[in-house]
C-alpha atoms as a PDB file:
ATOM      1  CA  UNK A   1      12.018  12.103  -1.373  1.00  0.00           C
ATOM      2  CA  UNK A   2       9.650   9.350  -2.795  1.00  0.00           C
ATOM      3  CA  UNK A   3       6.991  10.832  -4.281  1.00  0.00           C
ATOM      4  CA  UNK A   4       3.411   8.636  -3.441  1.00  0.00           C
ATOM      5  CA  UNK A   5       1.015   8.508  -6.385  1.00  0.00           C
ATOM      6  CA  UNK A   6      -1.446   5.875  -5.179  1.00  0.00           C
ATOM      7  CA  UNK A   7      -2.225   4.383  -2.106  1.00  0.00           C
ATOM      8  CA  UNK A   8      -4.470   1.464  -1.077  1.00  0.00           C
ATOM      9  CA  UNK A   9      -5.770   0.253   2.428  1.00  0.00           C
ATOM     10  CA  UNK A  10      -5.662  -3.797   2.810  1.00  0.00           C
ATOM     11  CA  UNK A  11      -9.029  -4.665   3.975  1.00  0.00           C
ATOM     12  CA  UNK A  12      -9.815  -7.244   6.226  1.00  0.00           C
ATOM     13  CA  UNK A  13     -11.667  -9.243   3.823  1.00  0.00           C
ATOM     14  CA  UNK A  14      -8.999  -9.329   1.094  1.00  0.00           C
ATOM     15  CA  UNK A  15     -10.094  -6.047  -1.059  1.00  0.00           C
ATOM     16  CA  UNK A  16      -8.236  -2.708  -1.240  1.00  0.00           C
ATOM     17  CA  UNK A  17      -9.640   0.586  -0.925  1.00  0.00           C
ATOM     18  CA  UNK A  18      -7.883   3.542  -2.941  1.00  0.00           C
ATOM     19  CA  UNK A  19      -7.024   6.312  -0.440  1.00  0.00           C
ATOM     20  CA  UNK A  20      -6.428  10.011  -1.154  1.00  0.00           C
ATOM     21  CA  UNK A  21      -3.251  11.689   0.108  1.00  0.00           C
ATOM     22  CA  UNK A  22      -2.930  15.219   0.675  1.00  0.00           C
ATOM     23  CA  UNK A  23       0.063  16.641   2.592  1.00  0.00           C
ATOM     24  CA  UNK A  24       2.105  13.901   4.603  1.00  0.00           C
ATOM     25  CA  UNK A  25       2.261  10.238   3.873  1.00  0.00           C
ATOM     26  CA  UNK A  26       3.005   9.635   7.581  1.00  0.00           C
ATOM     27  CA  UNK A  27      -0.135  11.508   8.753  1.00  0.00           C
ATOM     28  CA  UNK A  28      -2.014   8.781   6.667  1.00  0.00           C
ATOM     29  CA  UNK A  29      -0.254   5.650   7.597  1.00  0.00           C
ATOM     30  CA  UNK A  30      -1.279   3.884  10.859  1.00  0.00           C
ATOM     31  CA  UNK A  31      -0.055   1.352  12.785  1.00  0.00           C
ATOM     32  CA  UNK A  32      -2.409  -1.242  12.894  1.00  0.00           C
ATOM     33  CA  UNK A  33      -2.631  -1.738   8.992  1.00  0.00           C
ATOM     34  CA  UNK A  34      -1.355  -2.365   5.875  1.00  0.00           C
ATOM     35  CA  UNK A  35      -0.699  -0.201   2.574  1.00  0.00           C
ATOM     36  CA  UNK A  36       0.501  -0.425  -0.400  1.00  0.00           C
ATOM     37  CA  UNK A  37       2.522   2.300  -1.998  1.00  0.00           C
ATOM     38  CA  UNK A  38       2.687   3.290  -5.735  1.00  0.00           C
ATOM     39  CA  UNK A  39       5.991   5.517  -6.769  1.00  0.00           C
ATOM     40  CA  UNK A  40       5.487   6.325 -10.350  1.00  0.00           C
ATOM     41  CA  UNK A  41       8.379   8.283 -10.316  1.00  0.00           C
ATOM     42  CA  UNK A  42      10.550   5.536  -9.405  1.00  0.00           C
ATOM     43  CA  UNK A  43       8.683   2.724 -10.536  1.00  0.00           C
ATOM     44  CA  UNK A  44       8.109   0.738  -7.528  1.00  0.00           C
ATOM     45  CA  UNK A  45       5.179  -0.294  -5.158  1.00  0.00           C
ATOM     46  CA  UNK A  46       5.668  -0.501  -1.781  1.00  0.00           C
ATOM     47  CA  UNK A  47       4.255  -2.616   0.794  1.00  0.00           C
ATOM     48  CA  UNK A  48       4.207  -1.090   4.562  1.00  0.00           C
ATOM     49  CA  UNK A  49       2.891  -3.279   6.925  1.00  0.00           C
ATOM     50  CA  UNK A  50       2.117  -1.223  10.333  1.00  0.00           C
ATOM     51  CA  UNK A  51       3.505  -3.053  13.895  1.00  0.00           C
ATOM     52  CA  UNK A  52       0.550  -4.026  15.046  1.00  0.00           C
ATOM     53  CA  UNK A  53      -1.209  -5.444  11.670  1.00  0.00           C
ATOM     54  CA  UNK A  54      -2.285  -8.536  11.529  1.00  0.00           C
ATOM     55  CA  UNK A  55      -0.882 -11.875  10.019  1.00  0.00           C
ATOM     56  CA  UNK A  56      -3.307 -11.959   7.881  1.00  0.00           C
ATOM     57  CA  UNK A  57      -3.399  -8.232   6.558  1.00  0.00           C
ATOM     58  CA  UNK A  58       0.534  -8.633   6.094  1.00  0.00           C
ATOM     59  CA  UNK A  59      -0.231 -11.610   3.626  1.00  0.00           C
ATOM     60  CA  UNK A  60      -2.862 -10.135   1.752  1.00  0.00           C
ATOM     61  CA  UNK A  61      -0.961  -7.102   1.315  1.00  0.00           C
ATOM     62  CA  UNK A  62       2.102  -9.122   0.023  1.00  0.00           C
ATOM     63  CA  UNK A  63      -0.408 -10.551  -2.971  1.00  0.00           C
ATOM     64  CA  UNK A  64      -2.174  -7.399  -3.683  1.00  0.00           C
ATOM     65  CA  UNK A  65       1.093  -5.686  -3.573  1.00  0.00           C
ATOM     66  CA  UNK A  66       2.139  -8.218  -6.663  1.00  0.00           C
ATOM     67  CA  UNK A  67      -1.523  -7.658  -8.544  1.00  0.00           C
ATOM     68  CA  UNK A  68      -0.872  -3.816  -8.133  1.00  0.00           C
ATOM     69  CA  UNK A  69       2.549  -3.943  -9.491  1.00  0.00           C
ATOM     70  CA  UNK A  70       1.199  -5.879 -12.568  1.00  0.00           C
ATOM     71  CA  UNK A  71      -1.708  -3.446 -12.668  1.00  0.00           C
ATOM     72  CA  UNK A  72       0.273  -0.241 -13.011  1.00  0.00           C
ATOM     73  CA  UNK A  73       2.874  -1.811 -15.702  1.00  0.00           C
ATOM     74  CA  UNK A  74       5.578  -2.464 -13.380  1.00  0.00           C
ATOM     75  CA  UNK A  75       7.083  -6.218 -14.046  1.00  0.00           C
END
């Protein structure tokens, strides 16, 4: 199991908000937005983009997902 040590909401506007997590991911995650996903433990950030985001969200997640990743040391 992946274990989630940060997570940030894509904003409409372009900006992320840093989200606390306690118990399941899933019961966090919705459908209609975008997240990215920090796994220290394995060194990756995750993008999840929910079925019913928007274009736009998807695409702003994509480049914050990138400034994240060089954020948190992971090239």
């Amino acid at each position: 199991m992946i274990k989630i040590t940060q997570l940030f909401l894509i904003n409409p506007d372009g900006t992320t908000t840093e989200l606390t997590t306690e118990g399941s991911i899933k019961d966090v995650l919705k459908t209609d937005e975008c997240y990215v996903l920090v796994a220290d433990d394995k060194r990756k950030v995750y993008l999840w983009k929910g079925v019913k985001s928007s274009v736009r969200s998807k695409f702003i997640g994509a480049k914050r997902s990138q400034e994240i990743r060089g954020q948190v040391g992971m090239h």
